[in-house]
PDB file of N, CA and C in Angstrom:
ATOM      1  N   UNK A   1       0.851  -1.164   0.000  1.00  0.00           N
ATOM      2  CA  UNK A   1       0.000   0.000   0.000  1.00  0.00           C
ATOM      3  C   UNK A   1       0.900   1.231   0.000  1.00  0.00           C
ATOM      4  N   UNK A   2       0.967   2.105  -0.776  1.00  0.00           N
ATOM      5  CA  UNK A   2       0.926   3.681  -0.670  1.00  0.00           C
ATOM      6  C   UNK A   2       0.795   4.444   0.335  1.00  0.00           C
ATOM      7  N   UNK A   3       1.456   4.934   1.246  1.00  0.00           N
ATOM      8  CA  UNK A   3       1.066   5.797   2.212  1.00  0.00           C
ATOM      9  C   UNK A   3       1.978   7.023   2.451  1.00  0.00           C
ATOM     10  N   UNK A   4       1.411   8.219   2.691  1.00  0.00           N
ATOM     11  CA  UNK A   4       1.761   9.330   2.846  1.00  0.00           C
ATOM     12  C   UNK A   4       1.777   9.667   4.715  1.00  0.00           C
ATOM     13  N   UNK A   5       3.382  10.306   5.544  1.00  0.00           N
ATOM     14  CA  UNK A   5       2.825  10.407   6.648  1.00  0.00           C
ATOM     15  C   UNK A   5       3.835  11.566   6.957  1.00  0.00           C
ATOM     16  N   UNK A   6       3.059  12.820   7.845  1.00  0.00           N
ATOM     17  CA  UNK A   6       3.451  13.851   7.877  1.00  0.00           C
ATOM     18  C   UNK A   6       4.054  14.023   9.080  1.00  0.00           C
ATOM     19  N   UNK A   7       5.183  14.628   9.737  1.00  0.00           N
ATOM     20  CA  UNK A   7       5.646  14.468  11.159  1.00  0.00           C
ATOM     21  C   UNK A   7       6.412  13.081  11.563  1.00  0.00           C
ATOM     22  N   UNK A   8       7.704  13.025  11.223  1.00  0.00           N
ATOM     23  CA  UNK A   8       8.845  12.775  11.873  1.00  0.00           C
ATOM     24  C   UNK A   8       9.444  12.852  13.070  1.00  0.00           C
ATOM     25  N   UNK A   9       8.760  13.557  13.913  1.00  0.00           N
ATOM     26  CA  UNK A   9       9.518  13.042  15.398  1.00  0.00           C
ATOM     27  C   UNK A   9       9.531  11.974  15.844  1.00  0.00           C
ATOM     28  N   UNK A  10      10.323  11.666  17.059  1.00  0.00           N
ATOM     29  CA  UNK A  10      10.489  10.447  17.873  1.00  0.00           C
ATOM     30  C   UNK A  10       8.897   9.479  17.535  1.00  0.00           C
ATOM     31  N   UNK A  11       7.876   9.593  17.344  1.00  0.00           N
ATOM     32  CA  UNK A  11       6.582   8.797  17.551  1.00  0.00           C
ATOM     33  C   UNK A  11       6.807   8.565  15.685  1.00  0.00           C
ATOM     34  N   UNK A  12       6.358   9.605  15.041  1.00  0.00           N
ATOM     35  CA  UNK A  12       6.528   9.431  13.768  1.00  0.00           C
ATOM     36  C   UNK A  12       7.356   8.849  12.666  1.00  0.00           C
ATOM     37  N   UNK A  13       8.763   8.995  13.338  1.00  0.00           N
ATOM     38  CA  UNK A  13       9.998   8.036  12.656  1.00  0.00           C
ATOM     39  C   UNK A  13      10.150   6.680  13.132  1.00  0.00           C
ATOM     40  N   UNK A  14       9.220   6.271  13.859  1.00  0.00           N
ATOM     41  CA  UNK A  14       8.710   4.882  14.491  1.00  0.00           C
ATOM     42  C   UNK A  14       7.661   4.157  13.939  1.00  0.00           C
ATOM     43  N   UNK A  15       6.827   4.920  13.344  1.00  0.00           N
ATOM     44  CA  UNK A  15       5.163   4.229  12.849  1.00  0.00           C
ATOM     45  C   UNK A  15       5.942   4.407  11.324  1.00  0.00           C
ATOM     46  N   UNK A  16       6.604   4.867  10.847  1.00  0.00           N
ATOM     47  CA  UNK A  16       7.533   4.573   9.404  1.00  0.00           C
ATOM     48  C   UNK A  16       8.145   3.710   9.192  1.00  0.00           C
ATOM     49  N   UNK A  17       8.956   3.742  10.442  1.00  0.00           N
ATOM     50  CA  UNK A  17       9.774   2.230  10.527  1.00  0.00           C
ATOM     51  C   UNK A  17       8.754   1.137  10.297  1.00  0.00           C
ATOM     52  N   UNK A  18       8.038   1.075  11.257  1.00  0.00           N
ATOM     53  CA  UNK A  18       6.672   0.054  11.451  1.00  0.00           C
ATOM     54  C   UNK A  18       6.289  -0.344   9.528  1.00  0.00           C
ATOM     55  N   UNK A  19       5.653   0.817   9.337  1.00  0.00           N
ATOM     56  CA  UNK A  19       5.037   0.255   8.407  1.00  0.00           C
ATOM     57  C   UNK A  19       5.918   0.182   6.878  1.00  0.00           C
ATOM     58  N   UNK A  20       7.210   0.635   6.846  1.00  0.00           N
ATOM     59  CA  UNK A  20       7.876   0.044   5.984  1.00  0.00           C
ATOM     60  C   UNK A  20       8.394  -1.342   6.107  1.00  0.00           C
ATOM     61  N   UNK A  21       8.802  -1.493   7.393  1.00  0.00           N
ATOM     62  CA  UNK A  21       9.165  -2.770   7.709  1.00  0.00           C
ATOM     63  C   UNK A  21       7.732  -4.373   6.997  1.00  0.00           C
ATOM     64  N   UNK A  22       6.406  -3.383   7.824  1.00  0.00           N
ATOM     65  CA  UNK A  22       5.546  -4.296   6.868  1.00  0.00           C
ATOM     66  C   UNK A  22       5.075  -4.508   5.563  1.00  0.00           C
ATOM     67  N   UNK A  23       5.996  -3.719   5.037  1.00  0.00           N
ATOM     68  CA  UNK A  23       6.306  -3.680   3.125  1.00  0.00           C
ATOM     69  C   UNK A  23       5.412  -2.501   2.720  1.00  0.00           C
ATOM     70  N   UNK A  24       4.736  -1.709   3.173  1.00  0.00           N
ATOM     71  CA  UNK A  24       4.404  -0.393   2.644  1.00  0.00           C
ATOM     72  C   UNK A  24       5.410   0.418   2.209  1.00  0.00           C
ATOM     73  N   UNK A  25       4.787   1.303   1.076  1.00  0.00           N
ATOM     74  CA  UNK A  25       5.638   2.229   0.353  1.00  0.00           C
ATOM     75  C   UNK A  25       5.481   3.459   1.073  1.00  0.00           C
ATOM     76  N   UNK A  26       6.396   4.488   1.741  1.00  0.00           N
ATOM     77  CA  UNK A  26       6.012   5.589   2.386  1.00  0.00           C
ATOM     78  C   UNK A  26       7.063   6.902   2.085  1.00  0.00           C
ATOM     79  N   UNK A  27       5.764   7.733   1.776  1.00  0.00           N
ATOM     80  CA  UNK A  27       6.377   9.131   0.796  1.00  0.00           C
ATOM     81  C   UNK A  27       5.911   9.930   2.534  1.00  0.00           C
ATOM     82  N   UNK A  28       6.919  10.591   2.718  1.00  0.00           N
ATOM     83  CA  UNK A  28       7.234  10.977   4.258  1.00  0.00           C
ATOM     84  C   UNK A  28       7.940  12.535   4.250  1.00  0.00           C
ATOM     85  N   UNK A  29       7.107  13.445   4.694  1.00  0.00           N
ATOM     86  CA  UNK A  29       7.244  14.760   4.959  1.00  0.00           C
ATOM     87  C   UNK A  29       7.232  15.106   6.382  1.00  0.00           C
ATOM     88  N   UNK A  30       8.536  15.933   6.512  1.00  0.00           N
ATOM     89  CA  UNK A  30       8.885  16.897   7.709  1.00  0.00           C
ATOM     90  C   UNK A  30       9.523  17.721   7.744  1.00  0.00           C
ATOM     91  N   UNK A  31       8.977  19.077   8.604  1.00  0.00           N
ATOM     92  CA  UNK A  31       9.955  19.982   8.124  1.00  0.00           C
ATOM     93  C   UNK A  31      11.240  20.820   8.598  1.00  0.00           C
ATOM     94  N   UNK A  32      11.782  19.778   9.094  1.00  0.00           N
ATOM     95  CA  UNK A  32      13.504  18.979   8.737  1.00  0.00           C
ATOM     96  C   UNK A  32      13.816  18.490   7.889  1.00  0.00           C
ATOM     97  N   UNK A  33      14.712  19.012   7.291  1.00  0.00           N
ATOM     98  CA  UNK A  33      15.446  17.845   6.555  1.00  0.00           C
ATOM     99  C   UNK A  33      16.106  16.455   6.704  1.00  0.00           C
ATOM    100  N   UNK A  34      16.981  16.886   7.994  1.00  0.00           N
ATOM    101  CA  UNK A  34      17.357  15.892   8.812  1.00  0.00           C
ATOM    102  C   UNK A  34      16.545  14.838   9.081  1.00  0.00           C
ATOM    103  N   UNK A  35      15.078  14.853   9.666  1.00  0.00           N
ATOM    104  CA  UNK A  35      14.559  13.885   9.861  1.00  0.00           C
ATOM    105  C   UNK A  35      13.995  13.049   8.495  1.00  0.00           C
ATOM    106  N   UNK A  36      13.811  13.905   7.419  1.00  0.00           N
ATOM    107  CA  UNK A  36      13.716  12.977   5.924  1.00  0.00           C
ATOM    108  C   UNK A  36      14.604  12.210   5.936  1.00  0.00           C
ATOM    109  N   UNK A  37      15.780  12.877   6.024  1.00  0.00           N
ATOM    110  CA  UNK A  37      16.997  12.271   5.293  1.00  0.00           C
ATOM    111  C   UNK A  37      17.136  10.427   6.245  1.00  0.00           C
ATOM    112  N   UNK A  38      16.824  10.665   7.456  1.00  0.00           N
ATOM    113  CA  UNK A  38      16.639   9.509   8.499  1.00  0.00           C
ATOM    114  C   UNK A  38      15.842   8.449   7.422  1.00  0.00           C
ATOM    115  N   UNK A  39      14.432   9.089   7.658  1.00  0.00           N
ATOM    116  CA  UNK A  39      13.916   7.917   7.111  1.00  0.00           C
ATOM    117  C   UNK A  39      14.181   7.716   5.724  1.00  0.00           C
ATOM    118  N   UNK A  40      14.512   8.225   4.684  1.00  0.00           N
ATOM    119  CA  UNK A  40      14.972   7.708   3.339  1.00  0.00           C
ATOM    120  C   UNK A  40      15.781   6.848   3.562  1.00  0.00           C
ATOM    121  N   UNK A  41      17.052   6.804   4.664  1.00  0.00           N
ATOM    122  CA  UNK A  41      18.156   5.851   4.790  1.00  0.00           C
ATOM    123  C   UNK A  41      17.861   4.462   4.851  1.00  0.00           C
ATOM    124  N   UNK A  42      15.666   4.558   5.472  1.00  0.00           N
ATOM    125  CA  UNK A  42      15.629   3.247   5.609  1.00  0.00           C
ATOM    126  C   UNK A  42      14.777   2.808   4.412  1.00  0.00           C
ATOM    127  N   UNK A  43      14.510   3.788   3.361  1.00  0.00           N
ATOM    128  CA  UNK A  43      13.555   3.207   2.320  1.00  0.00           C
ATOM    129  C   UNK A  43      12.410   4.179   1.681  1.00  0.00           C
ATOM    130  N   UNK A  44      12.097   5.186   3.222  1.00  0.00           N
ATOM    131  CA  UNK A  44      10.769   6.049   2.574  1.00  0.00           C
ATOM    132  C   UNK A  44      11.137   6.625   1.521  1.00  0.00           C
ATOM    133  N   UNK A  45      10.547   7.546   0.845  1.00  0.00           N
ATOM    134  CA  UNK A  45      10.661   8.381  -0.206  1.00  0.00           C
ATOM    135  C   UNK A  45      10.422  10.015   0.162  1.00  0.00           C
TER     136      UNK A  45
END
């Protein structure tokens, strides 16, 4: 599934992990860069 999720903090860079780990595709906005750049390392977009 496709999913879009907004907010990267500590709770948010966790439910990404989560649901990439369960093979979802996740296009992931925050406004940090830093915290994108986190989760791209593990796959989001």
């Amino acid at each position: 599934m496709n999913l879009g999720f907004v907010g990267l903090g500590r709770m948010g860079a966790s439910m990404v992990q989560r649901l990439l780990n369960d093979g979802h595709e996740v296009i992931a906005y925050s406004r940090t860069a830093e915290s994108v750049k986190k989760v791209e390392a593990k796959g989001a977009s």
